[in-house]
PDB file of N, CA and C in Angstrom:
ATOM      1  N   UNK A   1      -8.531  -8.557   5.438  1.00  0.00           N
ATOM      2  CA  UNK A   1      -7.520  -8.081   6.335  1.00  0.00           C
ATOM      3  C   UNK A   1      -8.126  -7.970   7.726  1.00  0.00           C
ATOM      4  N   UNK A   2      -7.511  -8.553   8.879  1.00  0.00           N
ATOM      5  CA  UNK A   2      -8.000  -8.199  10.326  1.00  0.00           C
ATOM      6  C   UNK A   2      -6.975  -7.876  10.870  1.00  0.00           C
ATOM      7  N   UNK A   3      -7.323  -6.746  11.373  1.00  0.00           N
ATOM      8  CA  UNK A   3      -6.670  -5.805  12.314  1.00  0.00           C
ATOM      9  C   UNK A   3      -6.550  -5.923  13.564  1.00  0.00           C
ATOM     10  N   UNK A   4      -5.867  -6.370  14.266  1.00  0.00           N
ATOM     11  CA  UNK A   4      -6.040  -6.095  16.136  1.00  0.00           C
ATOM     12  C   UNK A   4      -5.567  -4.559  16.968  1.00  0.00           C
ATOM     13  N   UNK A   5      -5.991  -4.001  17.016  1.00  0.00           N
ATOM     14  CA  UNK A   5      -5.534  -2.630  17.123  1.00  0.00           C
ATOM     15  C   UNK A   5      -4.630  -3.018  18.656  1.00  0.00           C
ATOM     16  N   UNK A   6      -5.466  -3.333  19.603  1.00  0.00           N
ATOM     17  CA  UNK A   6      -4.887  -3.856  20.989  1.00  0.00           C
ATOM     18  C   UNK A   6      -3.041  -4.482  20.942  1.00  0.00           C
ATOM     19  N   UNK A   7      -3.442  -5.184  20.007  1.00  0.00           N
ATOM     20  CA  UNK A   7      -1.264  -5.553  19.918  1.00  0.00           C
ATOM     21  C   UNK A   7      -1.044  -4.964  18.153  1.00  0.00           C
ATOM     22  N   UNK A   8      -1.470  -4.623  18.375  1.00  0.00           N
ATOM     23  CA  UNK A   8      -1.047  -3.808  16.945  1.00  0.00           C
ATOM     24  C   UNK A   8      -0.294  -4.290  16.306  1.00  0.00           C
ATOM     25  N   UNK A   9      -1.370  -5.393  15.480  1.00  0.00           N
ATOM     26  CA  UNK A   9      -1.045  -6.806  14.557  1.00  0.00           C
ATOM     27  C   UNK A   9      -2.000  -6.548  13.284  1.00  0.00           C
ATOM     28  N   UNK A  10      -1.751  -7.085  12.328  1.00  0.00           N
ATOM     29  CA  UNK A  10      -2.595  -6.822  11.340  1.00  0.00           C
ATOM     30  C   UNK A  10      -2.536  -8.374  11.020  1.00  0.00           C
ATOM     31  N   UNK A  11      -3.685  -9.391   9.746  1.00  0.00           N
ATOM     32  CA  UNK A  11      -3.428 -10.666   8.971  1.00  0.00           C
ATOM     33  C   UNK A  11      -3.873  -9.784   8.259  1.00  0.00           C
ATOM     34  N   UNK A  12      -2.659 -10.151   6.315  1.00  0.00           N
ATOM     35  CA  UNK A  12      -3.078  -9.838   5.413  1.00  0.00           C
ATOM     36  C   UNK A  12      -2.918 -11.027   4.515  1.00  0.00           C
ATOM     37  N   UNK A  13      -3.530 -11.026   3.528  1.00  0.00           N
ATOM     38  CA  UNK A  13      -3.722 -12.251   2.379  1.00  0.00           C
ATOM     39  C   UNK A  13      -2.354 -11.774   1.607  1.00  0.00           C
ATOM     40  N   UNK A  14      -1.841 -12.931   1.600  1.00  0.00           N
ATOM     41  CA  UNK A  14      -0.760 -12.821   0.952  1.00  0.00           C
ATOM     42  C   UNK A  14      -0.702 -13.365  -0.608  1.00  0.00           C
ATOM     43  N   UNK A  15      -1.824 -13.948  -0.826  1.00  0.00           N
ATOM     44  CA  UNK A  15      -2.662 -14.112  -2.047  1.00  0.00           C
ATOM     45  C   UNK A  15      -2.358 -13.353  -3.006  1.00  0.00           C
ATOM     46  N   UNK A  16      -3.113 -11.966  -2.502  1.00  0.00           N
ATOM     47  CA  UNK A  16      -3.740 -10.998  -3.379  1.00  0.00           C
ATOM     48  C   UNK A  16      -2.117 -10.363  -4.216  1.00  0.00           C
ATOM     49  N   UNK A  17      -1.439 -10.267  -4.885  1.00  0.00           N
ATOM     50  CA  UNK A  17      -0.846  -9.708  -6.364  1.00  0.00           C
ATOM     51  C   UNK A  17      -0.644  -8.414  -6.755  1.00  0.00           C
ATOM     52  N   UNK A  18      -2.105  -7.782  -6.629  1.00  0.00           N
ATOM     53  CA  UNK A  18      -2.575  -6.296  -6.844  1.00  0.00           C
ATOM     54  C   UNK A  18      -2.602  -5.809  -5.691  1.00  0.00           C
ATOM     55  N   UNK A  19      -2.205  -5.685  -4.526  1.00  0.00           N
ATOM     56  CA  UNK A  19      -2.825  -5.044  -3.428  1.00  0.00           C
ATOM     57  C   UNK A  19      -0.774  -4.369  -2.860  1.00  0.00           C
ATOM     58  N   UNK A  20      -0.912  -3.578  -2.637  1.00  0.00           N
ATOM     59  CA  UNK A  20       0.432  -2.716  -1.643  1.00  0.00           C
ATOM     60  C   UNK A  20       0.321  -2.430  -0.447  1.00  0.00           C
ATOM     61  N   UNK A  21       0.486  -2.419   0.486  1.00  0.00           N
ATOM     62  CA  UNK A  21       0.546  -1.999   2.062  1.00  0.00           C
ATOM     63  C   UNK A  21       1.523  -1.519   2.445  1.00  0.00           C
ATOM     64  N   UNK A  22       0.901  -0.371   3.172  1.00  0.00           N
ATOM     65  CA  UNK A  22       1.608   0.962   3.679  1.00  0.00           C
ATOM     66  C   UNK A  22       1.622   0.902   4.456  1.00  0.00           C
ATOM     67  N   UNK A  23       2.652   1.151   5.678  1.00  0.00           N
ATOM     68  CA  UNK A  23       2.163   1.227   6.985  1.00  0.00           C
ATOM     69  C   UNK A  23       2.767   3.116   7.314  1.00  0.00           C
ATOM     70  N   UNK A  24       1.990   3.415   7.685  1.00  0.00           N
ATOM     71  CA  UNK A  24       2.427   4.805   8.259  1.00  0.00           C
ATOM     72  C   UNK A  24       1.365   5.208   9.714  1.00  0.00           C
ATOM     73  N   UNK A  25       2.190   6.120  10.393  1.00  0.00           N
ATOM     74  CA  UNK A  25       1.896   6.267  11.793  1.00  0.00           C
ATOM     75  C   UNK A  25       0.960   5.079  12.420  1.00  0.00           C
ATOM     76  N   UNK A  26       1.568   3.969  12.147  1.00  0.00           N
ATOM     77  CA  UNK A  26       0.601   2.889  13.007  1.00  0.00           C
ATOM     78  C   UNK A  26      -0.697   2.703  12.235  1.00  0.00           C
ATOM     79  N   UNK A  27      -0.690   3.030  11.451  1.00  0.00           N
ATOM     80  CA  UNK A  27      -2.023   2.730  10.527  1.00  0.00           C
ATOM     81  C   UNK A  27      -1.418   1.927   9.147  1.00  0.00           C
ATOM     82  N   UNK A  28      -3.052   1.185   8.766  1.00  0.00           N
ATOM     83  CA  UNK A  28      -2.181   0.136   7.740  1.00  0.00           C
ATOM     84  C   UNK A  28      -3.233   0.464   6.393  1.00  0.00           C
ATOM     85  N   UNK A  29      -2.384   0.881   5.232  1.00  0.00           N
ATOM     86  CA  UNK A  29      -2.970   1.754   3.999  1.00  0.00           C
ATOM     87  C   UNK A  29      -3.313   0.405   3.110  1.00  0.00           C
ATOM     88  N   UNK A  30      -3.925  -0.053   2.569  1.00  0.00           N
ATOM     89  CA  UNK A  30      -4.222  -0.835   1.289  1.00  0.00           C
ATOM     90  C   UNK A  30      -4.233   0.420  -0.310  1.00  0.00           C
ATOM     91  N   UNK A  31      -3.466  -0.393  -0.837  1.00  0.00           N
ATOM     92  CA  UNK A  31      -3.346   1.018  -1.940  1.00  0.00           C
ATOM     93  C   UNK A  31      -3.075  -0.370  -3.314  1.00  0.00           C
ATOM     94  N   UNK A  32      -4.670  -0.150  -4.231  1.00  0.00           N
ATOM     95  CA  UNK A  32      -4.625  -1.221  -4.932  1.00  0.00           C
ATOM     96  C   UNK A  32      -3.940  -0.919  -6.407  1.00  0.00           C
ATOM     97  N   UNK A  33      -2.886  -2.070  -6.724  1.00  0.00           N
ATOM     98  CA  UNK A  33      -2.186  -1.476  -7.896  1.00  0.00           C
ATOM     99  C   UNK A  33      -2.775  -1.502  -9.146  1.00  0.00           C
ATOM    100  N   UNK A  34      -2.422   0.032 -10.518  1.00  0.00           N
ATOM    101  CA  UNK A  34      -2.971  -0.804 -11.647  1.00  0.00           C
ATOM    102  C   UNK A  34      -2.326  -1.565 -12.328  1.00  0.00           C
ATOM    103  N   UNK A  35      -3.386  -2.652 -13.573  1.00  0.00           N
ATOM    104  CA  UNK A  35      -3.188  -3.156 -14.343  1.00  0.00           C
ATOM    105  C   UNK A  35      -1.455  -3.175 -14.517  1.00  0.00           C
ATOM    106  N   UNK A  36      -1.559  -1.584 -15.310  1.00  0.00           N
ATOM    107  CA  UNK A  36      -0.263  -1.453 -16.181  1.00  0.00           C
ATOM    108  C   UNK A  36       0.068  -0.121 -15.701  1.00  0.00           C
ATOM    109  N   UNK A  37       0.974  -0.119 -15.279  1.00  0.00           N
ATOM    110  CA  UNK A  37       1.151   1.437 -15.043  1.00  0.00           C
ATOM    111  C   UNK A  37       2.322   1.837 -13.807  1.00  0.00           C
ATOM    112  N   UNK A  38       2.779   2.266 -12.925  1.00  0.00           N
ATOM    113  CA  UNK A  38       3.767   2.589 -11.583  1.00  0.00           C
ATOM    114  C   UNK A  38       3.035   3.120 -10.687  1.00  0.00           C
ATOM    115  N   UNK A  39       3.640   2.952  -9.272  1.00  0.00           N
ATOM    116  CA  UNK A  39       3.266   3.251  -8.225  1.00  0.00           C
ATOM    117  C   UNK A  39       4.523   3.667  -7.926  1.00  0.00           C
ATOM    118  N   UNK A  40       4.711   4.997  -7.423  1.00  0.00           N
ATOM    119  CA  UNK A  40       5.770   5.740  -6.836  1.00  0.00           C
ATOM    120  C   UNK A  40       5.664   5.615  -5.394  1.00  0.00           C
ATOM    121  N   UNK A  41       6.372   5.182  -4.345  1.00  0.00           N
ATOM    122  CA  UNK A  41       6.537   6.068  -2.825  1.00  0.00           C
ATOM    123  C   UNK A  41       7.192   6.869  -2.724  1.00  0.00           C
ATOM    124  N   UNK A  42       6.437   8.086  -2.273  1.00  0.00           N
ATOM    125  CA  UNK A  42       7.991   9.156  -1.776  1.00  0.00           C
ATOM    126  C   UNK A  42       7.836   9.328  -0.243  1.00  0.00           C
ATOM    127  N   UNK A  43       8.890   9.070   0.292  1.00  0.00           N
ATOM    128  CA  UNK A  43       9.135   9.439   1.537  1.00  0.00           C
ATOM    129  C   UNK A  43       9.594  10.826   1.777  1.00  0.00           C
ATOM    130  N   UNK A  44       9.610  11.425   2.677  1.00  0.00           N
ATOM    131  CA  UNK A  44       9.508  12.741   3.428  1.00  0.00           C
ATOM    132  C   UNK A  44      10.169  12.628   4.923  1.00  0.00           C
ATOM    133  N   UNK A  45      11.204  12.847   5.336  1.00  0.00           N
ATOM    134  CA  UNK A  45      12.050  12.377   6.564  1.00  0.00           C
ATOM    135  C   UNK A  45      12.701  11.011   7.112  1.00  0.00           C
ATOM    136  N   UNK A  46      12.495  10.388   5.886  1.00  0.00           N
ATOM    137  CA  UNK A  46      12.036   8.444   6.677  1.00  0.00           C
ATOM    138  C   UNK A  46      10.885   8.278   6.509  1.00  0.00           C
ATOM    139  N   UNK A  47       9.935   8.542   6.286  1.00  0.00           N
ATOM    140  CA  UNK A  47       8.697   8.061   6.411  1.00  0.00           C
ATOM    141  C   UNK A  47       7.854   8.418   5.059  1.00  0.00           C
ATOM    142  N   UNK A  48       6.910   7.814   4.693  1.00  0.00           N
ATOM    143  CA  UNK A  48       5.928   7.517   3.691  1.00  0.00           C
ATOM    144  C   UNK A  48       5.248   9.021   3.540  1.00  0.00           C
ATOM    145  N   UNK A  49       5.193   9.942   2.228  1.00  0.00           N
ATOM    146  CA  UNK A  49       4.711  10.762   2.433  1.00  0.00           C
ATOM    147  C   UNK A  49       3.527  10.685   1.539  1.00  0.00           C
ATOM    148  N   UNK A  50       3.424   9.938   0.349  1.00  0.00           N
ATOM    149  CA  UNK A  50       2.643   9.741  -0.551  1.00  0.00           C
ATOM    150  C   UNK A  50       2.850   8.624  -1.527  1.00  0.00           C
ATOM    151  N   UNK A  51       1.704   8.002  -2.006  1.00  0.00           N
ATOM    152  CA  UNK A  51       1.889   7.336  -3.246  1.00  0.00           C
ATOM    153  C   UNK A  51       1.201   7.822  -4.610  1.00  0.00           C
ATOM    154  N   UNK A  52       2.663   7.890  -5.566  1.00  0.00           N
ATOM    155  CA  UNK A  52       2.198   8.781  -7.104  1.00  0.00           C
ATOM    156  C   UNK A  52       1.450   7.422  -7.874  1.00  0.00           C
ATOM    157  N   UNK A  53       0.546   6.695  -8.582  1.00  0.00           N
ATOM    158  CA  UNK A  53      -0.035   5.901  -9.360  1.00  0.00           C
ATOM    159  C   UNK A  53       0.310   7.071 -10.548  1.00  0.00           C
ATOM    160  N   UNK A  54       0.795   6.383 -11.743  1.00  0.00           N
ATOM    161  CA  UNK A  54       0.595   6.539 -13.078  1.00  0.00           C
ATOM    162  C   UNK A  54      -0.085   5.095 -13.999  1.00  0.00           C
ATOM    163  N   UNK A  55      -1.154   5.341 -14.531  1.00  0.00           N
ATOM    164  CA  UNK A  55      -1.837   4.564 -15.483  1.00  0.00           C
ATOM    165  C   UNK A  55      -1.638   4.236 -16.431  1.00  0.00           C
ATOM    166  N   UNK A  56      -1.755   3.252 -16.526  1.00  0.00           N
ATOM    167  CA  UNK A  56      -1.410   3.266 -18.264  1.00  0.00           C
ATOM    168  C   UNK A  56      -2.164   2.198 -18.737  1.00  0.00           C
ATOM    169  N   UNK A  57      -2.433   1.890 -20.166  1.00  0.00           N
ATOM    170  CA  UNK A  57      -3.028   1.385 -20.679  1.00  0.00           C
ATOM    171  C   UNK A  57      -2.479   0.392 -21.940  1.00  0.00           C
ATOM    172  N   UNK A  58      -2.290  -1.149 -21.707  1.00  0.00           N
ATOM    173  CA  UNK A  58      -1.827  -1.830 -22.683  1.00  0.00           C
ATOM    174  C   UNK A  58      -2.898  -2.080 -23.956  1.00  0.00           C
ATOM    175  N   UNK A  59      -2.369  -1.760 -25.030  1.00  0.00           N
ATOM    176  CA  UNK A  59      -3.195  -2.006 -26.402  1.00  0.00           C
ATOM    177  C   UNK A  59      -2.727  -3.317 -27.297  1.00  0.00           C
TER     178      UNK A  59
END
């Protein structure tokens, strides 16, 4: 990932499958997903307040 902070641009691999991006207050979150399992966002006014991960495990 390269960042230009100056025009406040990011390149991300659009490749990657496992990977989520957040953007909150101008900052850019990588938040890697699991295997098997959920990723919750909860927002808080409009905006991103957290991400819940639950795990899980395929047998």
């Amino acid at each position: 990932m390269a960042v230009n902070i100056d025009k406040m641009t990011a390149e991300i691999d659009l490749m990657k499958n496992n990977i989520l991006y957040v953007i909150k207050d101008g900052q850019l979150i990588e938040q890697e997903l699991p295997a098997y399992g959920e990723t919750v966002i909860v927002t808080l006014g409009g905006k991103v307040d957290r991400l819940e991960t639950t795990v899980k495990r395929k047998v």
